[in-house]
Protein backbone atom coordinates (compact mmCIF):
# COMPACT_ATOMS: atom_id res chain seq x y z
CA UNK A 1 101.91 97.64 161.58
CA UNK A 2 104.65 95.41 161.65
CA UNK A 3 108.06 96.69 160.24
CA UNK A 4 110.28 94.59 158.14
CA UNK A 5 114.35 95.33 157.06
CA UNK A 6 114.54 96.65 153.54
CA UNK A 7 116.31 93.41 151.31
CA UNK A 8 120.14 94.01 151.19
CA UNK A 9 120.44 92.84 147.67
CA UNK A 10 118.77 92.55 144.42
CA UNK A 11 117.63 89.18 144.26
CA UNK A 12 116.19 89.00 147.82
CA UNK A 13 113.85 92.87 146.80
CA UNK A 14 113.15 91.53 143.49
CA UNK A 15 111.68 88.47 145.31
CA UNK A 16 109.92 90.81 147.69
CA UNK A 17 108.29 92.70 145.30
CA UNK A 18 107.03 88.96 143.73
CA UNK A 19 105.41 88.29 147.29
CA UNK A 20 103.96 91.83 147.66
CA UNK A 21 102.49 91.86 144.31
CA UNK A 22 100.88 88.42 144.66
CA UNK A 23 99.73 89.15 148.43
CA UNK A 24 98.05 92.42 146.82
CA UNK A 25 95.85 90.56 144.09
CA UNK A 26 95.23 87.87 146.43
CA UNK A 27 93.60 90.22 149.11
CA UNK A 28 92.23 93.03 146.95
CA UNK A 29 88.20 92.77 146.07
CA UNK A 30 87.48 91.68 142.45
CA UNK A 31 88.20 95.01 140.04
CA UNK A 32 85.36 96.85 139.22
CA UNK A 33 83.89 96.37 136.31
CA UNK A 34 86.09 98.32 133.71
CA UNK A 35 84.19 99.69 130.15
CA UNK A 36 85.89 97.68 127.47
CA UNK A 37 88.95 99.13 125.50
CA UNK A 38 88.41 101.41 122.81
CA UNK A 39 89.68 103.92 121.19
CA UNK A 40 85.70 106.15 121.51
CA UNK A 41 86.29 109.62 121.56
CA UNK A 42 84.91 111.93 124.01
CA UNK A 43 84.22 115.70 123.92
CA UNK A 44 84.95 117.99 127.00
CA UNK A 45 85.55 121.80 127.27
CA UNK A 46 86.42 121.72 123.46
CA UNK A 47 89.03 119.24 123.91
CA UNK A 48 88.38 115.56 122.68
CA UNK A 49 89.83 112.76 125.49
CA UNK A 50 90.07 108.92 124.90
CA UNK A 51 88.56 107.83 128.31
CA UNK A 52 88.62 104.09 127.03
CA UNK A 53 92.15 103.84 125.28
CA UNK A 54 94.46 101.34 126.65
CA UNK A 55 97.09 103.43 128.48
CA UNK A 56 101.12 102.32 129.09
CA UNK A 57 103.40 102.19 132.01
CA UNK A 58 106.47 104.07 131.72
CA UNK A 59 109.26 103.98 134.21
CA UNK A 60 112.51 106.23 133.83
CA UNK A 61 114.33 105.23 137.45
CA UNK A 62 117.96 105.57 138.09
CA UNK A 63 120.53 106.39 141.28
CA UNK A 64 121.30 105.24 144.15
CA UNK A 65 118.00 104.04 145.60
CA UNK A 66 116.37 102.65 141.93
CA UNK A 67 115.73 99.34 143.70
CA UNK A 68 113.47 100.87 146.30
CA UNK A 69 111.90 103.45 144.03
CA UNK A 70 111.40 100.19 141.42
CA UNK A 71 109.43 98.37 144.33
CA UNK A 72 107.52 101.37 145.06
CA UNK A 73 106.81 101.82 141.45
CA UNK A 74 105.81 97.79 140.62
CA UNK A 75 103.50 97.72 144.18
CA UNK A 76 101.25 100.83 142.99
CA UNK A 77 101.18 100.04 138.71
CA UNK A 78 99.79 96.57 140.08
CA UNK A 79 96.75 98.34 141.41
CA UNK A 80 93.92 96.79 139.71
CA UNK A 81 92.18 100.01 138.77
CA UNK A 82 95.52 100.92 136.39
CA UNK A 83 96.65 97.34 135.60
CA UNK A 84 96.46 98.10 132.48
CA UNK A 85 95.61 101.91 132.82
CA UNK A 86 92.70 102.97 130.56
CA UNK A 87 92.54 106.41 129.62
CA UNK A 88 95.86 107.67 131.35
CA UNK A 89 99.75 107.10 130.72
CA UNK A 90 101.30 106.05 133.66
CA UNK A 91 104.70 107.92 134.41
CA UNK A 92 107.28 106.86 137.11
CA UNK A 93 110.43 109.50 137.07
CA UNK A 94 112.46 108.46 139.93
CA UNK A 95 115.99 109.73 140.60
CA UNK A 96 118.78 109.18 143.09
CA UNK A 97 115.54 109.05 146.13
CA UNK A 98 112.85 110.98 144.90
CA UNK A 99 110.30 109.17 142.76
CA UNK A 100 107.03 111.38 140.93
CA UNK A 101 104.33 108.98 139.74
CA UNK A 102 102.28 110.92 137.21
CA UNK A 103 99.02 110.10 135.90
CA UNK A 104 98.50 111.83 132.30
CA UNK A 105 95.36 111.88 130.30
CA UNK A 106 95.02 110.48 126.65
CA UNK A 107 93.75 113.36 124.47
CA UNK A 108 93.28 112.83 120.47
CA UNK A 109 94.54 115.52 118.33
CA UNK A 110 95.70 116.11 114.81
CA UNK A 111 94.46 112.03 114.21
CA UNK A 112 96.83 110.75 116.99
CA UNK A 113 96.50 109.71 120.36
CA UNK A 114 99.28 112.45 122.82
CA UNK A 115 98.80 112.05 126.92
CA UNK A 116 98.90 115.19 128.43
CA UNK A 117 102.00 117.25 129.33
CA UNK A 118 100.98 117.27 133.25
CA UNK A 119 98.20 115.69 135.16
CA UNK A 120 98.34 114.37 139.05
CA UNK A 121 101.01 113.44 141.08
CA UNK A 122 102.07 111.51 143.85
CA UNK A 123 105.62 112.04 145.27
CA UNK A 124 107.90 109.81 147.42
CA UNK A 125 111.14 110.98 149.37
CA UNK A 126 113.23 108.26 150.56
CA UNK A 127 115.37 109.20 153.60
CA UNK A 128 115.18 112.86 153.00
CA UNK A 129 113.87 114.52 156.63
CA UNK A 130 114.31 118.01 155.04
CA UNK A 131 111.30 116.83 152.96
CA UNK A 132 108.73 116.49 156.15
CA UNK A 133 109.11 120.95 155.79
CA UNK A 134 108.38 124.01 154.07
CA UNK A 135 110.62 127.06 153.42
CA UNK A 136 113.54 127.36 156.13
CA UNK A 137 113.76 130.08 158.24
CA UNK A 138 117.08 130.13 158.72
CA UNK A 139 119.70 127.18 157.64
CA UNK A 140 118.20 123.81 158.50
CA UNK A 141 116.12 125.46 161.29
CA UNK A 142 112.26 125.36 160.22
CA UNK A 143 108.59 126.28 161.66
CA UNK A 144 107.66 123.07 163.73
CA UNK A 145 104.95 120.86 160.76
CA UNK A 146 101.83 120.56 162.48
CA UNK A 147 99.58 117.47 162.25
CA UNK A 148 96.70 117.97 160.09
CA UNK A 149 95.02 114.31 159.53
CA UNK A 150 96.27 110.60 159.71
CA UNK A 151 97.51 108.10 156.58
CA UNK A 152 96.97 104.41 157.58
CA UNK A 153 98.68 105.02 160.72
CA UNK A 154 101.40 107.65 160.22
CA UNK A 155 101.10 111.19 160.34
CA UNK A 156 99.94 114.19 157.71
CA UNK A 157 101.63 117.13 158.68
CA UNK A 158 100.71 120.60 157.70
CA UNK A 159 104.32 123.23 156.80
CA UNK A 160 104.38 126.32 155.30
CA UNK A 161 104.16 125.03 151.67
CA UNK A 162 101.86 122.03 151.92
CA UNK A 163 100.84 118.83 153.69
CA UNK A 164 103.07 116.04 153.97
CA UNK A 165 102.45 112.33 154.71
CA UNK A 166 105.67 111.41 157.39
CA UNK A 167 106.28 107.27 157.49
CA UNK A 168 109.03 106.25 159.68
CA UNK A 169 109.52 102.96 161.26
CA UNK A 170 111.37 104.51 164.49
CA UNK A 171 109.44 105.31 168.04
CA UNK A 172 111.69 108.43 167.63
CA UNK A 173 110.12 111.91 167.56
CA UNK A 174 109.69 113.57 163.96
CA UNK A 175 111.49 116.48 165.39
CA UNK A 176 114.01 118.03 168.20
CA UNK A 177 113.20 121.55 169.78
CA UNK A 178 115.58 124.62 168.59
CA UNK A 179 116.51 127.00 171.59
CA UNK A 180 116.66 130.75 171.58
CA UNK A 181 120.61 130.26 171.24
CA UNK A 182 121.06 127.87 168.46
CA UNK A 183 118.79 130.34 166.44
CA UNK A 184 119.88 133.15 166.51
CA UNK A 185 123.59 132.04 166.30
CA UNK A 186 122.65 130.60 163.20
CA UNK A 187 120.84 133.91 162.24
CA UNK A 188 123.97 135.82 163.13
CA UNK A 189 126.37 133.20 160.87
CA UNK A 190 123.93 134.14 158.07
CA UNK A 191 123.90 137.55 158.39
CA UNK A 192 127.95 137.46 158.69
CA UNK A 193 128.32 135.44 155.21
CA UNK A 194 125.71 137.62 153.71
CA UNK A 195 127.70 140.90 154.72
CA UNK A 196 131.44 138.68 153.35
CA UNK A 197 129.53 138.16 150.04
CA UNK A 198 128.10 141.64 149.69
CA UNK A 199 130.71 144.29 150.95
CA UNK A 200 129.26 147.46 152.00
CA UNK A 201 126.34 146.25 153.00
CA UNK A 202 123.39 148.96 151.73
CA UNK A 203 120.10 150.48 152.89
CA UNK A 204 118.23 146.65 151.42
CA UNK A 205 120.57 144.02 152.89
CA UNK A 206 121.12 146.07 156.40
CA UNK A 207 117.21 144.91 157.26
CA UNK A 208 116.92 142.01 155.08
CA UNK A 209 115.36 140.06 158.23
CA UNK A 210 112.92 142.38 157.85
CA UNK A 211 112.50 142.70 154.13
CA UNK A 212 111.98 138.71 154.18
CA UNK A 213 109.75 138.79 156.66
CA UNK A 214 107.39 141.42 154.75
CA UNK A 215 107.87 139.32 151.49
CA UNK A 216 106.83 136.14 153.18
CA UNK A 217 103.88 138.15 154.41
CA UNK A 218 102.84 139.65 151.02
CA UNK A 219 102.45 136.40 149.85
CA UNK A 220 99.97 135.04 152.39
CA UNK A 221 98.01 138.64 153.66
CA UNK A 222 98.82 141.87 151.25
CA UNK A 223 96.28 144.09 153.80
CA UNK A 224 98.70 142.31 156.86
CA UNK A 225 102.04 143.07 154.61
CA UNK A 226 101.20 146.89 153.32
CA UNK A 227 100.87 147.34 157.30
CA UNK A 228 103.87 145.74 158.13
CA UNK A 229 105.72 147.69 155.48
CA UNK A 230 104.63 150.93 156.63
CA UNK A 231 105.74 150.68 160.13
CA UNK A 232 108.82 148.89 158.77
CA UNK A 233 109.84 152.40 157.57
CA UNK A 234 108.56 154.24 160.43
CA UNK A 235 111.21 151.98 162.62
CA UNK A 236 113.78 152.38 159.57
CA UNK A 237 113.67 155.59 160.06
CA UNK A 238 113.70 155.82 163.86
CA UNK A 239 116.73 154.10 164.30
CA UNK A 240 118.47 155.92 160.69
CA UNK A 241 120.57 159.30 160.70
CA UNK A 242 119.87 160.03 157.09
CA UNK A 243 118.12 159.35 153.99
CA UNK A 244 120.11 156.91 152.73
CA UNK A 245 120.58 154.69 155.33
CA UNK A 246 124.08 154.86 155.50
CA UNK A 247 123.77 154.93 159.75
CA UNK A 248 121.54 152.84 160.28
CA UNK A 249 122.03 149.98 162.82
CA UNK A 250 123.55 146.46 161.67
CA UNK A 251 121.31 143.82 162.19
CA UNK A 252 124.33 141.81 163.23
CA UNK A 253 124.48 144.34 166.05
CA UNK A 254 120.80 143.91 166.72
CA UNK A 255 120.86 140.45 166.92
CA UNK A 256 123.72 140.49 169.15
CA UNK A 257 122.32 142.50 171.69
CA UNK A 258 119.08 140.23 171.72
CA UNK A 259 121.59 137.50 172.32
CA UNK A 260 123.31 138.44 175.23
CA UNK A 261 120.57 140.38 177.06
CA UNK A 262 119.05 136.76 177.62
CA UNK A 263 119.20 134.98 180.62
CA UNK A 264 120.79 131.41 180.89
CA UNK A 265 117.18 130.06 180.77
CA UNK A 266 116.14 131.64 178.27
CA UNK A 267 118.78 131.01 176.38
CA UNK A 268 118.06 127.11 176.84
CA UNK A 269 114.05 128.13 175.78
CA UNK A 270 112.44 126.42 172.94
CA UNK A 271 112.37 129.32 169.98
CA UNK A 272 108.76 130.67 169.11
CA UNK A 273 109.21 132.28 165.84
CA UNK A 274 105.95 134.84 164.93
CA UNK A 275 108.24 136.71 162.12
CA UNK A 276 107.06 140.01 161.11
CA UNK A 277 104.28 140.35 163.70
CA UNK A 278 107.56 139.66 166.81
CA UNK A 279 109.74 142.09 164.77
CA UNK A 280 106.72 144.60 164.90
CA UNK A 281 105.74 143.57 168.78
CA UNK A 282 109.26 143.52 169.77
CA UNK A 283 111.23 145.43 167.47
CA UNK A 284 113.75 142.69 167.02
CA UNK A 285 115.54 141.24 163.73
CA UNK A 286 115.12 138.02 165.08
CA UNK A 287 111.28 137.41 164.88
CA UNK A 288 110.61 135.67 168.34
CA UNK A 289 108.30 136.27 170.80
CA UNK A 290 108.43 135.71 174.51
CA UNK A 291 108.28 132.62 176.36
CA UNK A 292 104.44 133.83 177.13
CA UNK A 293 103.42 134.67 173.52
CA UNK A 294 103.91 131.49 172.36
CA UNK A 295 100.14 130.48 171.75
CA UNK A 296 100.88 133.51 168.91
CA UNK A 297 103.85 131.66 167.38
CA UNK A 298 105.54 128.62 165.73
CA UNK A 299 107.74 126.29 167.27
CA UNK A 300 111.52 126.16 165.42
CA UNK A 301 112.57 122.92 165.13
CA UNK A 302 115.00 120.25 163.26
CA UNK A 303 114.64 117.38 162.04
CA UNK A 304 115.76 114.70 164.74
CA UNK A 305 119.34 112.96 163.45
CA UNK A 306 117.68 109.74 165.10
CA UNK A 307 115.29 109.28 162.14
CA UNK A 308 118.16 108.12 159.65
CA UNK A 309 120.81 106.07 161.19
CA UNK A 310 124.27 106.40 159.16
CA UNK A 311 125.32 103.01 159.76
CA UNK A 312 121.60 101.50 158.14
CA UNK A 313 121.85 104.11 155.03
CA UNK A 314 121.05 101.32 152.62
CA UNK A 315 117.84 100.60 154.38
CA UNK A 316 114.62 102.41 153.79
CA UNK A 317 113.94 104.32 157.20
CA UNK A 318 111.66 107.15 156.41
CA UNK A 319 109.42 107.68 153.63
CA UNK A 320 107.90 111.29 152.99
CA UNK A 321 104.89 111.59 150.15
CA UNK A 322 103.50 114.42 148.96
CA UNK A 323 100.12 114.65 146.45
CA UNK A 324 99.28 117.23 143.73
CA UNK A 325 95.03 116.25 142.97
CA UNK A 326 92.71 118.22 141.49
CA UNK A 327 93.03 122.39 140.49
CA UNK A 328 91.73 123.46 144.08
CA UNK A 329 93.99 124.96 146.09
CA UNK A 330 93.06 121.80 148.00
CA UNK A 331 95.60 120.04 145.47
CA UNK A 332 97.65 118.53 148.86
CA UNK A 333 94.82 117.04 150.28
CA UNK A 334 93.90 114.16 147.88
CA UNK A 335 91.32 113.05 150.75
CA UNK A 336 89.04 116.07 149.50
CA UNK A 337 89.21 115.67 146.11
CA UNK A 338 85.38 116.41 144.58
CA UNK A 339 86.19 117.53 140.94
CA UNK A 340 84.39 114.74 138.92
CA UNK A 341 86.04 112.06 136.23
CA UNK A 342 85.32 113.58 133.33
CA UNK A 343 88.04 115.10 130.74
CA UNK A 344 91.34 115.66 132.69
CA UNK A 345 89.33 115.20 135.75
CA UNK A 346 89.67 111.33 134.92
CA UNK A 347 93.34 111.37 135.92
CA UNK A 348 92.77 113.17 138.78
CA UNK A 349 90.13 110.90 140.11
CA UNK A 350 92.23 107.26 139.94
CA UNK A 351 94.50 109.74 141.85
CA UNK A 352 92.06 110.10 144.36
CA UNK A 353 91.25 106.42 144.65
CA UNK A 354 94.54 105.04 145.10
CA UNK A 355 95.19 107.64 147.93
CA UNK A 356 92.63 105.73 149.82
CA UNK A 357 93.80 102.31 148.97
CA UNK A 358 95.05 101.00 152.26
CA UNK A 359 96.18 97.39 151.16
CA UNK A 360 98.53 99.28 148.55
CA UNK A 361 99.89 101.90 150.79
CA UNK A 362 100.49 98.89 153.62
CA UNK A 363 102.87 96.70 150.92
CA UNK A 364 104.61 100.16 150.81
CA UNK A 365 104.89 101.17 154.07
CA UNK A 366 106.41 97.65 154.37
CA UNK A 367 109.72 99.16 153.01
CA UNK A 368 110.17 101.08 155.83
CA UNK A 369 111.92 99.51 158.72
């Protein structure tokens, strides 16, 4: 797809966005046949919808990158299946570089026409690379996305929160390699401030490696985590003197020793991070695994400095989107979406359909140089 520079001033985007728009009707298939505005009533689940009602735009866009965000915005409302929405409010909150599009159901109640309090959502980051991850593990050192499917071209990656579509118009990788070193450095600065903020450290914050480890765990496998917190203790209390913890080793110390007992290679090693299970296998603080256990881990990476060039900071150079679509727990993978059109299904739905519009996605994706 060929990449074009993001206009350096308003009259050159708002012209742009003219050329995109009219490109877009130009190219795009007659609309399908629409049922005629009305303000009919329909009954679902003991909640009465307006399918038919002519819906509005709304647009509530300010900061730093509202022109972009305003582009974005004008490009998808001009999609013929919600120019003019029927049946849904169209919502575009967009602030400083972060723009939801919501699409919100018409109900009728108490003799007037509301539109639902939530419905689906698409979001767009604008030059935000923590965006492409999940939780961090430590600082900005995270577990290493992993592709999942592709979006007109660019990438859908998978982190530990939900799937992510990645747009950038660079060659560069998405993301640099964090060794052995740089981690646990940065795990050792954390566990420094944490001990200046909270003097005395106690019997909780001496293992809180572990203690997040287990809580990330509960969340995901409770059989897995009720394990893990069991022979959590049995180590607590291996390496403790008494009851109340008062001896047991620091962390700090822990992670210290882990540092210097490796080798200048290893040192230099990509960081596999397999949290609890390492800590368990290895009875670390640090969560890695060896070099050879990797297949049994996650890669810790960054996100590379080469995606957003400092000097080009008015230009659009990488676009992250996220989806909320139906009530699976599919909700990130608009792709699958399988829940019907009727009631507040019908939002849901146009959701679904302009995830797979591809001439509406490319006028976006030509933003992004």
């Amino acid at each position: 797809m060929k990449q074009t520079s993001f206009c350096r001033s308003a009259v050159l985007i708002k012209s742009a966005t003219v050329i995109l728009l009219l490109l877009l009707r130009s190219n795009t298939a007659p609309a399908q046949q629409r049922h005629p505005f009305s303000e009919k009533t329909v009954d679902v689940k003991d909640r009465t919808f307006l399918p038919f009602t002519k819906g509005e735009v709304v647009r509530k866009i300010s900061g730093t990158q509202k022109s972009v965000l305003d582009q974005i915005c004008s490009i998808i409302t001009a999609w013929d299946s919600i120019a003019p929405p029927q049946g849904i409010k169209v919502l575009c909150s967009g602030f400083e570089n972060s723009l939801d599009i919501y699409f919100l159901p018409y109900l009728f109640e108490d003799g007037i026409r509301v539109a639902s309090e939530g419905g689906p959502v698409v979001s767009v980051y604008v030059n935000d690379p923590l965006r492409m991850f999940g939780h961090p593990v430590v600082s900005d050192i995270f577990l290493c996305p992993q592709k999942a499917a592709d979006f007109n071209g660019f990438p859908i990656c998978r982190n530990d929160r939900q799937e992510v579509t990645i747009v950038s118009g660079k060659k560069n990788p998405l993301f640099v390699p964090v060794s052995q070193e740089e981690y646990l450095k940065a795990l050792i600065a954390e566990e420094e401030k944490a001990n200046e903020t909270n003097s005395g450290s106690d019997y909780q914050s001496t293992f809180r490696e572990m203690e997040k480890a287990y809580q990330q765990l509960l969340k995901t496998d409770k059989e897995a985590a009720n394990e893990f917190k069991q022979q959590m203790d049995e180590f607590k209390a291996e390496v403790g003197k008494s009851g109340n913890g008062a001896n047991i080793i620091d962390p700090i110390a822990l992670l210290k020793k882990e540092l210097s007992g490796l080798t200048t290679d290893e040192r230099n090693r990509q960081a596999w991070y397999a949290g609890a299970s390492a800590m368990e296998a290895y009875h670390n603080a640090s969560g890695l695994v060896s070099y050879e256990d990797r297949e049994n881990a996650d890669a810790l990476v960054r996100p590379n400095p080469a995606l957003i060039e400092s000097s080009s900071k008015d230009q659009v150079q990488l676009l992250v989107i996220c989806w909320s679509v139906g009530e699976s727990a599919d909700s990130d993978k608009p792709r699958l979406y399988n829940e019907g059109r009727a009631g507040f299904h019908l939002a849901h739905y146009l959701m679904s359909k302009l995830y797979l519009d591809q001439k509406i996605w490319a006028a976006i994706f030509q933003t992004c140089n």
